[in-house]
PDB file of N, CA and C in Angstrom:
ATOM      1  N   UNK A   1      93.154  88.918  95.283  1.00  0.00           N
ATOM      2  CA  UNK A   1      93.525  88.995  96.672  1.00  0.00           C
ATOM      3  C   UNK A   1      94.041  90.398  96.943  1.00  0.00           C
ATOM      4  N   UNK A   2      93.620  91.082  97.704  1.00  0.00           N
ATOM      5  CA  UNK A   2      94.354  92.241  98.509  1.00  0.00           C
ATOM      6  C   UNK A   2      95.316  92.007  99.480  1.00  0.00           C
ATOM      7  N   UNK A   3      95.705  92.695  99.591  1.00  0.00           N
ATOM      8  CA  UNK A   3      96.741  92.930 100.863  1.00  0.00           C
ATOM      9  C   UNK A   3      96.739  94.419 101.469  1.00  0.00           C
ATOM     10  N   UNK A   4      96.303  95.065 102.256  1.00  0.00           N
ATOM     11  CA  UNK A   4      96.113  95.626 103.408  1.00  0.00           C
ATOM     12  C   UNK A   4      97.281  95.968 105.059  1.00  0.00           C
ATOM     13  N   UNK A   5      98.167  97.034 104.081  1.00  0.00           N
ATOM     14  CA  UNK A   5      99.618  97.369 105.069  1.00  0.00           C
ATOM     15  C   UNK A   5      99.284  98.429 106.099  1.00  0.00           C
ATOM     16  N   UNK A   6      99.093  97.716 107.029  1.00  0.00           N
ATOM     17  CA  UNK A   6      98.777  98.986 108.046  1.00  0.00           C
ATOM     18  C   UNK A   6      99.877  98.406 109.295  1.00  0.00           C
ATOM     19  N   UNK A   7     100.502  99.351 110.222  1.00  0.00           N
ATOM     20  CA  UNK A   7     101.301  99.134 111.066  1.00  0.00           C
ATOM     21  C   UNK A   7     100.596  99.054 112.142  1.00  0.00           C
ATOM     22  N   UNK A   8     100.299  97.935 112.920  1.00  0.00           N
ATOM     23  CA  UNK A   8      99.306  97.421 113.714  1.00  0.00           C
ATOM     24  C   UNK A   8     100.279  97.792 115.165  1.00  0.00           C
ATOM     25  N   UNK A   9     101.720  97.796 115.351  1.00  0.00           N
ATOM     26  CA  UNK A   9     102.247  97.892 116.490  1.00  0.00           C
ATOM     27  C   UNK A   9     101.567  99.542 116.757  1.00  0.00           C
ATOM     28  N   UNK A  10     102.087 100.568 115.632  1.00  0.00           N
ATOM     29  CA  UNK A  10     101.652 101.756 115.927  1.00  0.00           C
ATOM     30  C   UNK A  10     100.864 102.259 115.557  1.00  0.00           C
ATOM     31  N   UNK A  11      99.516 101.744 114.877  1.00  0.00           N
ATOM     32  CA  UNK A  11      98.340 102.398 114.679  1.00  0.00           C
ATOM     33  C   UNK A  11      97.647 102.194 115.124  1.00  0.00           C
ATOM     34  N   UNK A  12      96.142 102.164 115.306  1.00  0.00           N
ATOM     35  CA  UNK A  12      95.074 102.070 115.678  1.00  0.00           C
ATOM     36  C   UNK A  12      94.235 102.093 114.790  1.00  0.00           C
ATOM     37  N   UNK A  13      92.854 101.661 115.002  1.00  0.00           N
ATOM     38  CA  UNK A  13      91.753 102.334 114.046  1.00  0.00           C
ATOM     39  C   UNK A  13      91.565 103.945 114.508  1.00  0.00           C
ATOM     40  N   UNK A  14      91.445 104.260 115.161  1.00  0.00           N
ATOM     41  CA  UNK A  14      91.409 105.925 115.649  1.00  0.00           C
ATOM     42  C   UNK A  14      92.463 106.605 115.337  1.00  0.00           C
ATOM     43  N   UNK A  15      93.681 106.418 115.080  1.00  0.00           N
ATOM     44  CA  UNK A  15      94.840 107.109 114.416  1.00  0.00           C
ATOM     45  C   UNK A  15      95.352 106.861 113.288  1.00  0.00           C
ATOM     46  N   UNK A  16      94.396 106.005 112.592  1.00  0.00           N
ATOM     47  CA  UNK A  16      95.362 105.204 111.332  1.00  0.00           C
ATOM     48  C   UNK A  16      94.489 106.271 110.065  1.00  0.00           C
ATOM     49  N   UNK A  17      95.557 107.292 109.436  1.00  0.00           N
ATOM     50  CA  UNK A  17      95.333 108.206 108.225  1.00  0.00           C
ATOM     51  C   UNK A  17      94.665 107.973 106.608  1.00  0.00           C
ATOM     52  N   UNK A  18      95.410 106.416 106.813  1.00  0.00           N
ATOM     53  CA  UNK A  18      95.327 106.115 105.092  1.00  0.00           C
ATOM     54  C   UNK A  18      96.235 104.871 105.374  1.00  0.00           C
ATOM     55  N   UNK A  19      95.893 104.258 104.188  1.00  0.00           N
ATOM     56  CA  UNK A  19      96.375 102.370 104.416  1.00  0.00           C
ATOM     57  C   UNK A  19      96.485 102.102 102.941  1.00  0.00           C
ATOM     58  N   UNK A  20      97.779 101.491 102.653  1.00  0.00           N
ATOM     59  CA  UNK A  20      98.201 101.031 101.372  1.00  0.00           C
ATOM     60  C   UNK A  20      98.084  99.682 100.879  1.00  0.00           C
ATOM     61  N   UNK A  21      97.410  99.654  99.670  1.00  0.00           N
ATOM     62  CA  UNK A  21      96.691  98.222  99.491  1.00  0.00           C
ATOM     63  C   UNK A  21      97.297  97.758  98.233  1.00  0.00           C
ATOM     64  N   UNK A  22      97.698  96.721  97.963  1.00  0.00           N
ATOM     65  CA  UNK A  22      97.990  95.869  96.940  1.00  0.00           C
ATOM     66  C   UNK A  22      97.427  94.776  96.864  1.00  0.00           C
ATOM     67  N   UNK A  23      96.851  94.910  95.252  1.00  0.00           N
ATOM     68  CA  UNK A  23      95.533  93.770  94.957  1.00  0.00           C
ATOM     69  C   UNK A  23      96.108  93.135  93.772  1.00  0.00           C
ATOM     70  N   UNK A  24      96.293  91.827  93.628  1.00  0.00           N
ATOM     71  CA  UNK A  24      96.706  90.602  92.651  1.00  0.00           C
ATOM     72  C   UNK A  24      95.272  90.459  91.758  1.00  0.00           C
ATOM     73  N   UNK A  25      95.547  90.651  90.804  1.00  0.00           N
ATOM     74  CA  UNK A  25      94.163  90.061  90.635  1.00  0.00           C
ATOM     75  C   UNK A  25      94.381  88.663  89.693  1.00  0.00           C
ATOM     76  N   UNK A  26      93.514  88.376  89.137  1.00  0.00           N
ATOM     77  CA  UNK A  26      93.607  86.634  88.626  1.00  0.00           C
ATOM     78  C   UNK A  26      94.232  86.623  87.822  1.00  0.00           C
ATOM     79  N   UNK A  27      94.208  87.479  86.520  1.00  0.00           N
ATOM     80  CA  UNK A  27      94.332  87.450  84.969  1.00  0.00           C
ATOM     81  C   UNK A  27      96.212  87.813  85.345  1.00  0.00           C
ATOM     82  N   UNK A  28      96.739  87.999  86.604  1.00  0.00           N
ATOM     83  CA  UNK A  28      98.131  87.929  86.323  1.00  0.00           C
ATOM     84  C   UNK A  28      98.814  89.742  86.856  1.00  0.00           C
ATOM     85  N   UNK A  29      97.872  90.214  86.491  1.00  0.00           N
ATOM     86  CA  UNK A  29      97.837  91.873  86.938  1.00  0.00           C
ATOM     87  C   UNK A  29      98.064  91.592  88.594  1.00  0.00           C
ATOM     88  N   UNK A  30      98.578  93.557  88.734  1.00  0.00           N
ATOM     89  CA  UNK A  30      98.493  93.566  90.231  1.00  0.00           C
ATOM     90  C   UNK A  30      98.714  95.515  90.330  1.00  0.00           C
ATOM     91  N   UNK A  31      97.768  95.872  91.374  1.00  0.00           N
ATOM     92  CA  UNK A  31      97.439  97.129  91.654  1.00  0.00           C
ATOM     93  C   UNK A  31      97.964  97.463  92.501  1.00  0.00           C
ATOM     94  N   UNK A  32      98.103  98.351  92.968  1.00  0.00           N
ATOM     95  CA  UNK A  32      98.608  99.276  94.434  1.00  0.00           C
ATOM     96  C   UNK A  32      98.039 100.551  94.456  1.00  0.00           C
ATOM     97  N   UNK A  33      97.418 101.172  95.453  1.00  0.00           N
ATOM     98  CA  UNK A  33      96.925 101.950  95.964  1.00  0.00           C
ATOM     99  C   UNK A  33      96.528 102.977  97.559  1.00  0.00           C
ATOM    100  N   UNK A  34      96.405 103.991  97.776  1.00  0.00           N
ATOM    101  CA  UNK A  34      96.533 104.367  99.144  1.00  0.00           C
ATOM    102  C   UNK A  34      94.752 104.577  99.464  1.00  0.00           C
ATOM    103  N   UNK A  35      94.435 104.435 100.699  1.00  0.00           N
ATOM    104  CA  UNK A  35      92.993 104.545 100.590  1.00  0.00           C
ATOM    105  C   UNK A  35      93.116 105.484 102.033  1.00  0.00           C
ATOM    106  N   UNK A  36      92.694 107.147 101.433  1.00  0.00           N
ATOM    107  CA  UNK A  36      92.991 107.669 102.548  1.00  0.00           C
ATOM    108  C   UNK A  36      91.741 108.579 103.140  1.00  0.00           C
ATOM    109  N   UNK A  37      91.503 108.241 104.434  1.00  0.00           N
ATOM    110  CA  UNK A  37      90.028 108.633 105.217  1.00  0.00           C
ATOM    111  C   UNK A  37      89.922 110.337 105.015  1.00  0.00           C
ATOM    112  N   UNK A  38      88.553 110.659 104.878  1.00  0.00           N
ATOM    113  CA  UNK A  38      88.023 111.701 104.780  1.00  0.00           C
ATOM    114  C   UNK A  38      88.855 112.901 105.725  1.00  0.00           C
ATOM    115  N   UNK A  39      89.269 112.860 106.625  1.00  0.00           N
ATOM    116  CA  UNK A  39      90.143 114.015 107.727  1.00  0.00           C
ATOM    117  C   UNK A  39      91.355 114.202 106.745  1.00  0.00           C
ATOM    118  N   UNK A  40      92.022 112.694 106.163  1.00  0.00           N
ATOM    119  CA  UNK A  40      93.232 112.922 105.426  1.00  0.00           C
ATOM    120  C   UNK A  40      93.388 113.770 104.577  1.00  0.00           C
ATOM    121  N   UNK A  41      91.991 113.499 104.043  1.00  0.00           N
ATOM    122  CA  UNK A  41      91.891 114.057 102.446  1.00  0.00           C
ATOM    123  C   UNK A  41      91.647 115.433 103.400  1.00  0.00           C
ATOM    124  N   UNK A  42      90.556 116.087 103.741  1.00  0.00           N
ATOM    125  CA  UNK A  42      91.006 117.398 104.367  1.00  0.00           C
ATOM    126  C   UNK A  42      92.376 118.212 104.631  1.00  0.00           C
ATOM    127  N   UNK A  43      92.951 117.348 105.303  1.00  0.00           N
ATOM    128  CA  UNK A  43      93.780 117.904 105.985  1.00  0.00           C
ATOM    129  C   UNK A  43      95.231 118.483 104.684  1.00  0.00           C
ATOM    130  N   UNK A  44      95.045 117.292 103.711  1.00  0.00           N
ATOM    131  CA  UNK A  44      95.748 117.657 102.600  1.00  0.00           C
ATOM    132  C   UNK A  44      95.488 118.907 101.809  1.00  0.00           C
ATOM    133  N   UNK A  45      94.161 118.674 101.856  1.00  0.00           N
ATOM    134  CA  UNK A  45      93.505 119.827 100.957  1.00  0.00           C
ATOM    135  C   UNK A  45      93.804 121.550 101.670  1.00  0.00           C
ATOM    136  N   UNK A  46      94.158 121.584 102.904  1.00  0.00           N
ATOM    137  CA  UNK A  46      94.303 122.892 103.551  1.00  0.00           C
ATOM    138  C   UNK A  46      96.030 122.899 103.378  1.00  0.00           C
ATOM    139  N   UNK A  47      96.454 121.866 103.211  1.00  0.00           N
ATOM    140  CA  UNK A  47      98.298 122.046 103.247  1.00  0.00           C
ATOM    141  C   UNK A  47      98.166 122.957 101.811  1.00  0.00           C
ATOM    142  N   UNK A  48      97.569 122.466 100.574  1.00  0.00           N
ATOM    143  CA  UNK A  48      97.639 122.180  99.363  1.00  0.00           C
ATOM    144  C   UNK A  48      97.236 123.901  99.093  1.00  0.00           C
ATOM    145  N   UNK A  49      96.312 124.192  99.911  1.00  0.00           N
ATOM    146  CA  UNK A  49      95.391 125.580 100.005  1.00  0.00           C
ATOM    147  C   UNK A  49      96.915 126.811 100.441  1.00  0.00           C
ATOM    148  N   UNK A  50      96.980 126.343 101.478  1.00  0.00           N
ATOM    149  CA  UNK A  50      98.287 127.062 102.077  1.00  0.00           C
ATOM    150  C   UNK A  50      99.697 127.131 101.351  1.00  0.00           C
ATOM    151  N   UNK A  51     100.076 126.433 101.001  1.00  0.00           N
ATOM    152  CA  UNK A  51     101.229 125.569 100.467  1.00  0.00           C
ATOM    153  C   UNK A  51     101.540 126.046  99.176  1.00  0.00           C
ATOM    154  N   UNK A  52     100.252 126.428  98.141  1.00  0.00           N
ATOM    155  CA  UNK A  52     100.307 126.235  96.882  1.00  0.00           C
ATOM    156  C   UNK A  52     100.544 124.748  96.093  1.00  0.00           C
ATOM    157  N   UNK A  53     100.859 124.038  96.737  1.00  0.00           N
ATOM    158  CA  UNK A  53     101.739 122.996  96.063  1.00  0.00           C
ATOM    159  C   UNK A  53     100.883 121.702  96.373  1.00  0.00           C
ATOM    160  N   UNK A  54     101.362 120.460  96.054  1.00  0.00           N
ATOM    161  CA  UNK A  54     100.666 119.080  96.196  1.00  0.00           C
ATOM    162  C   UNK A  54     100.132 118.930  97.560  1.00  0.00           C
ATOM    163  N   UNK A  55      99.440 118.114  98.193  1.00  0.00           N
ATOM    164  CA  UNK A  55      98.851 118.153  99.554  1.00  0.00           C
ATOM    165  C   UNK A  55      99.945 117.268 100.326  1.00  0.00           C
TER     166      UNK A  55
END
């Protein structure tokens, strides 16, 4: 099962950056992860460019 945290009062699909997912899986495990849209990843990548540092 996933789970899918997105702030629905203040996002949108047109403004929403990246969405944090936590997945159960059967065997007892459980994942977490950020799944972040192509502009994000850009936009990191020019902080990261500028910045020197992490995006």
């Amino acid at each position: 099962m996933a789970w899918f945290l997105v702030d629905l009062g203040a996002e949108t699909v047109e403004t929403v950056a990246n969405v944090d997912v936590f997945v159960d899986v059967p065997d007892g495990s459980s994942w977490a992860l950020t799944m972040a849209c192509a502009d994000e990843v850009r936009r990191a990548a020019v902080r990261r460019g500028r910045d020197g540092g992490p995006g």
